[in-house]
Protein backbone atom coordinates (compact mmCIF):
# COMPACT_ATOMS: atom_id res chain seq x y z
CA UNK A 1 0.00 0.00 0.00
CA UNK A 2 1.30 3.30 -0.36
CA UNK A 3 2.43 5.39 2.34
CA UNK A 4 1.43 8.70 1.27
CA UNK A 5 -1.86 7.77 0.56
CA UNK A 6 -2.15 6.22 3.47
CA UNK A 7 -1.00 9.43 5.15
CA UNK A 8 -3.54 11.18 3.38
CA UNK A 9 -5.86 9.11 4.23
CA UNK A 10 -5.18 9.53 7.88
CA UNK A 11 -5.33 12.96 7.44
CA UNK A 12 -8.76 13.27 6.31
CA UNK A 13 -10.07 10.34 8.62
CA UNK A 14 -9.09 12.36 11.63
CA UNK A 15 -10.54 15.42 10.24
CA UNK A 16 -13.65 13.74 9.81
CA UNK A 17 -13.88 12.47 12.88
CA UNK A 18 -14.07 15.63 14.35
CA UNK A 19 -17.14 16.60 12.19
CA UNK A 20 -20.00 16.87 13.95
CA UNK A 21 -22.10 13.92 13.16
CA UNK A 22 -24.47 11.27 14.90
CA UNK A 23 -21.75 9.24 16.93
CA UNK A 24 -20.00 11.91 18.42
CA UNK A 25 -22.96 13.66 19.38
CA UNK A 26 -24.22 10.26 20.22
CA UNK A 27 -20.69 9.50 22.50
CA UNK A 28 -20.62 13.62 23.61
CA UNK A 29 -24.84 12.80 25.08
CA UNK A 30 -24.07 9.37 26.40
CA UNK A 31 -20.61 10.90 28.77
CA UNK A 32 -22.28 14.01 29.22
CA UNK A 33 -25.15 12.16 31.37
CA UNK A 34 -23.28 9.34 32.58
CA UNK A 35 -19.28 10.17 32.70
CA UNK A 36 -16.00 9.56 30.95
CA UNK A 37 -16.03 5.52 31.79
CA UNK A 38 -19.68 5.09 30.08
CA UNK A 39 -18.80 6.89 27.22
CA UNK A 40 -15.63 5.03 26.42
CA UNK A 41 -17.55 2.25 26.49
CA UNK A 42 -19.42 3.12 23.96
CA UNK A 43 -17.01 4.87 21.58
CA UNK A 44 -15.79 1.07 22.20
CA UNK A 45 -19.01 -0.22 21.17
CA UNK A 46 -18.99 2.32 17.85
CA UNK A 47 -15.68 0.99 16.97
CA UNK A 48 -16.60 -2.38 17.38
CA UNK A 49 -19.53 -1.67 14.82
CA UNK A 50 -17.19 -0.17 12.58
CA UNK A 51 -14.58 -3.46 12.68
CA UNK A 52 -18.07 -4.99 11.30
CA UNK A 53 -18.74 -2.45 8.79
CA UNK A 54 -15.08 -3.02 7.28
CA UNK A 55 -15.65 -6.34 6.93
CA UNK A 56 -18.75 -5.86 4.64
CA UNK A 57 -17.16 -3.33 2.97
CA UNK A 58 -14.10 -5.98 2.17
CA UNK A 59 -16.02 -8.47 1.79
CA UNK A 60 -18.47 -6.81 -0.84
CA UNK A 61 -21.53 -7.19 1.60
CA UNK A 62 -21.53 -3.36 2.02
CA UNK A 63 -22.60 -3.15 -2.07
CA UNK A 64 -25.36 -5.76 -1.20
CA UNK A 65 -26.60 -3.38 1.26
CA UNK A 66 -26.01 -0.35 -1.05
CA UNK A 67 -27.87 -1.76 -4.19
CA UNK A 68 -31.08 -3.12 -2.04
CA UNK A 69 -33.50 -0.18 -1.53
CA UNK A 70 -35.43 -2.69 1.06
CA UNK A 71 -32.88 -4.41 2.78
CA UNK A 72 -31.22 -0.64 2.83
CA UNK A 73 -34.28 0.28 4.35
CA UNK A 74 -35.15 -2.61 6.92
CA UNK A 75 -31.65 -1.79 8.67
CA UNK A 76 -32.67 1.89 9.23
CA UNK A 77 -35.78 1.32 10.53
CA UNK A 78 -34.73 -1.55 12.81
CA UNK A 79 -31.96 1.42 13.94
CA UNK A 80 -34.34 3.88 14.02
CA UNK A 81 -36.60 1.92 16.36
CA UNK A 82 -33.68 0.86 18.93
CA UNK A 83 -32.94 4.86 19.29
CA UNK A 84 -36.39 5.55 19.91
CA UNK A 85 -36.68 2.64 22.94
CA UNK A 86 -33.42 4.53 24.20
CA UNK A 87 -35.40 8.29 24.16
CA UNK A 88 -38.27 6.50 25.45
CA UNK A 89 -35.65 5.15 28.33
CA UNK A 90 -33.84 8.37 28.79
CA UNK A 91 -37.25 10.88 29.12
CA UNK A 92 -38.43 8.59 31.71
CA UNK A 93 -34.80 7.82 33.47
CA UNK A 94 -34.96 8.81 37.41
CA UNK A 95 -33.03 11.15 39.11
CA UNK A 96 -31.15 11.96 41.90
CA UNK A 97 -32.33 13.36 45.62
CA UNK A 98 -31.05 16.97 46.27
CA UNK A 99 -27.38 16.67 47.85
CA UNK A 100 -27.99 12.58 48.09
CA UNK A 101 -24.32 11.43 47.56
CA UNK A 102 -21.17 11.87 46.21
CA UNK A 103 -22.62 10.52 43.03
CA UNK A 104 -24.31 12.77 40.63
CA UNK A 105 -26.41 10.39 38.88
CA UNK A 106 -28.76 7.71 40.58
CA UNK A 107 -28.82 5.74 37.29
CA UNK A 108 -25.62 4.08 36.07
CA UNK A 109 -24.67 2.62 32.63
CA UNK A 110 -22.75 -0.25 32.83
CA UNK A 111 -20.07 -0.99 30.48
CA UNK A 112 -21.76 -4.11 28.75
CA UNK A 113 -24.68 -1.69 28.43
CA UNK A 114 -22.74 1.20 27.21
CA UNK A 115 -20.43 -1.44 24.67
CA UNK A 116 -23.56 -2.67 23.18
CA UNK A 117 -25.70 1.17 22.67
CA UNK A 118 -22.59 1.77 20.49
CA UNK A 119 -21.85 -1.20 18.56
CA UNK A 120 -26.00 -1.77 17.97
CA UNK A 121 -25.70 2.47 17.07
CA UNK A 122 -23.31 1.66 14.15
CA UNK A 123 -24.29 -1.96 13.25
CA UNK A 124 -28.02 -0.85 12.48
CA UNK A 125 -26.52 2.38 10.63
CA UNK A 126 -26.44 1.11 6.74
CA UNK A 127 -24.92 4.46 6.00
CA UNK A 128 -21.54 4.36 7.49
CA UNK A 129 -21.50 1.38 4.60
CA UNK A 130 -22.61 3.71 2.13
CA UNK A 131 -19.89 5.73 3.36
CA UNK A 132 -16.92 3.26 3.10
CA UNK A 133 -18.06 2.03 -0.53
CA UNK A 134 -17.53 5.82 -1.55
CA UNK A 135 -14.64 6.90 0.88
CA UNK A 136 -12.11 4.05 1.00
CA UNK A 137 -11.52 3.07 -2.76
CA UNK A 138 -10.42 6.75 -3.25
CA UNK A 139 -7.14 5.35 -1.72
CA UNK A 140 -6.52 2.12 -2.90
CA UNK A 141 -2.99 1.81 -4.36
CA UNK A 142 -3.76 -0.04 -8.25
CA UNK A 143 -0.15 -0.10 -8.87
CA UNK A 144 1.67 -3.20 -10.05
CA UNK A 145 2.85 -3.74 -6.23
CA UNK A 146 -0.48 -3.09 -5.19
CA UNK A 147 -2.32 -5.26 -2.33
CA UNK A 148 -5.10 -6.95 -2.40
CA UNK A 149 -8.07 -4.79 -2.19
CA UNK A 150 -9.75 -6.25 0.73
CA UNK A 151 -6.06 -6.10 2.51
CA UNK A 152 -6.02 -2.65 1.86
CA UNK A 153 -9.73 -2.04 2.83
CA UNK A 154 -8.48 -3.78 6.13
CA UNK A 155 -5.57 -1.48 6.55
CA UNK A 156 -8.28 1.46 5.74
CA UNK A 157 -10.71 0.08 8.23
CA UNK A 158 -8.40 -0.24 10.90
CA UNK A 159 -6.57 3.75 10.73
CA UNK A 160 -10.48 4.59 10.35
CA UNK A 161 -11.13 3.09 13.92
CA UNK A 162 -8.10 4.15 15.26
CA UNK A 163 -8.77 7.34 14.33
CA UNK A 164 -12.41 7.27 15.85
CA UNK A 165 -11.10 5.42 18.83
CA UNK A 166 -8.81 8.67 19.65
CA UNK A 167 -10.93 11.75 19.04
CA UNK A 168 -14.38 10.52 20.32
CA UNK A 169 -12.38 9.17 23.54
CA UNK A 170 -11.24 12.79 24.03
CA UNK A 171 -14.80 13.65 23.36
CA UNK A 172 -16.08 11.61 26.13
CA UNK A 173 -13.13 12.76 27.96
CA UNK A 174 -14.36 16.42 27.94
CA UNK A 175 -18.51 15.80 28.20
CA UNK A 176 -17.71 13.43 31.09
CA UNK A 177 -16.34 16.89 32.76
CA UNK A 178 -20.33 17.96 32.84
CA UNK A 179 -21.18 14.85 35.04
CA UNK A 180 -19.97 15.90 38.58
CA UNK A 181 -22.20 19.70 37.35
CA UNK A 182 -25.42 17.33 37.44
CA UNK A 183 -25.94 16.87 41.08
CA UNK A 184 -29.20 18.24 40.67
CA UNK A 185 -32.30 17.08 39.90
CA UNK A 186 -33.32 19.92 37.89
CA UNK A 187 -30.15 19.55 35.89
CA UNK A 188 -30.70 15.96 35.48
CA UNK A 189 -34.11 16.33 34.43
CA UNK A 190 -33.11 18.19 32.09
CA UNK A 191 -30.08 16.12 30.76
CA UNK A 192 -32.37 13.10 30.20
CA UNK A 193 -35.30 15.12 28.25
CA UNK A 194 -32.14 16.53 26.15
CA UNK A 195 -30.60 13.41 25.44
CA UNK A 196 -34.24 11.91 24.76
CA UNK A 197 -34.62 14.55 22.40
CA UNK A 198 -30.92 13.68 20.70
CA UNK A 199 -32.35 10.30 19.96
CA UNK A 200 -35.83 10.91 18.56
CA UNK A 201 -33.68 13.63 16.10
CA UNK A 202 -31.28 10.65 15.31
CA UNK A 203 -34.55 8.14 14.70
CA UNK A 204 -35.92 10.73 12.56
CA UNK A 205 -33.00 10.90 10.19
CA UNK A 206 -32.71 7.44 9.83
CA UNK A 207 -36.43 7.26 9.27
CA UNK A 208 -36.05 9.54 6.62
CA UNK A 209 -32.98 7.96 4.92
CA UNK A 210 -35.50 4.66 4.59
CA UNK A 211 -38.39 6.64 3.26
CA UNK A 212 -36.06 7.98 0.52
CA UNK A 213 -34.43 4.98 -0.51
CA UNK A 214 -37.64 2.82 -0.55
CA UNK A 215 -39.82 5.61 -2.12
């Protein structure tokens, strides 16, 4: 593979990770209401969804995916209804008693439940597959020294979550900060209606992906 494109490459995977974009609002939400540890877990749980994603995209399932309307479709909604159970979970989540503790939430998220809201996030997202079919061949190497494809997709997929892994653990490094500022019911309260809110928004986009693929 060749190095500059690879460098390239790395260049522009760590700029987009700091886009603003469903995970990392997703990972910024999740710390933001239940601290750093939670939300590595799930930027975990994202990268684990995107080692999946790279192996459909190497292994051509990713074009399946991308030239079936329906099956397209059947992944958003089935995405779309897992991040409407979780606003349905977080407008309804309990809070705290005034001054009860040293902890600021009453509610924890454990890491097995954090892991899998971030790997079930990007496994049910057919559009980060869309995205790899269009991003990653733009630096495959087709010289006569040139790597298998799905060996370079691998070496692709893996700076990719590498890249992620870095700059949305900083992310939940930083909204984590806001945890110990929670101690309050109020504030709580209205943590959980904003992060409810976060996932009806992301349920509604994926909704709307579906309707215009199937339409």
């Amino acid at each position: 593979m060749d190095f500059s494109l690879w460098l390239a490459f790395l260049s522009a995977s760590l700029f987009l990770s700091f886009v603003p974009g469903p995970d990392n609002i997703f990972v910024m939400t999740q710390s933001a209401a239940f601290g750093f540890r939670a939300g590595f877990y799930v930027v975990t749980g994202l990268c684990t969804g995107l080692v999946f994603q790279t192996l459909c995209a190497s292994l051509g399932l990713a074009a399946v995916v991308a030239a079936s309307p329906w099956l397209f479709g059947v992944i958003c909604a089935a995405g779309a209804l897992y991040l409407l159970w979780l606003a349905w979970g977080a407008w309804h989540a309990p809070v705290s008693a005034e001054g009860a503790g040293s902890s600021p939430r009453s509610v924890s998220l454990t890491p097995a439940g954090a892991w899998r809201r971030g790997t079930i996030m990007n496994i049910t997202n057919p559009k980060v597959q869309i995205f790899f079919l269009a991003f990653f061949p733009q630096f495959l190497y087709q010289g006569a020294k040139a790597w298998p494809v799905w060996g370079q997709m691998a070496v692709l997929g893996v700076t990719f979550i590498a890249c992620t892994l870095a700059v949305f653990s900083a992310i939940a490094f930083f909204a984590g900060a806001l945890t110990a500022k929670l101690n309050n019911p109020r504030r709580q309260k209205f943590m959980n209606r904003g992060t409810a809110l976060v996932f009806v928004l992301l349920a509604t986009s994926a909704l709307w992906e579906m309707v215009q693929r199937v339409a």
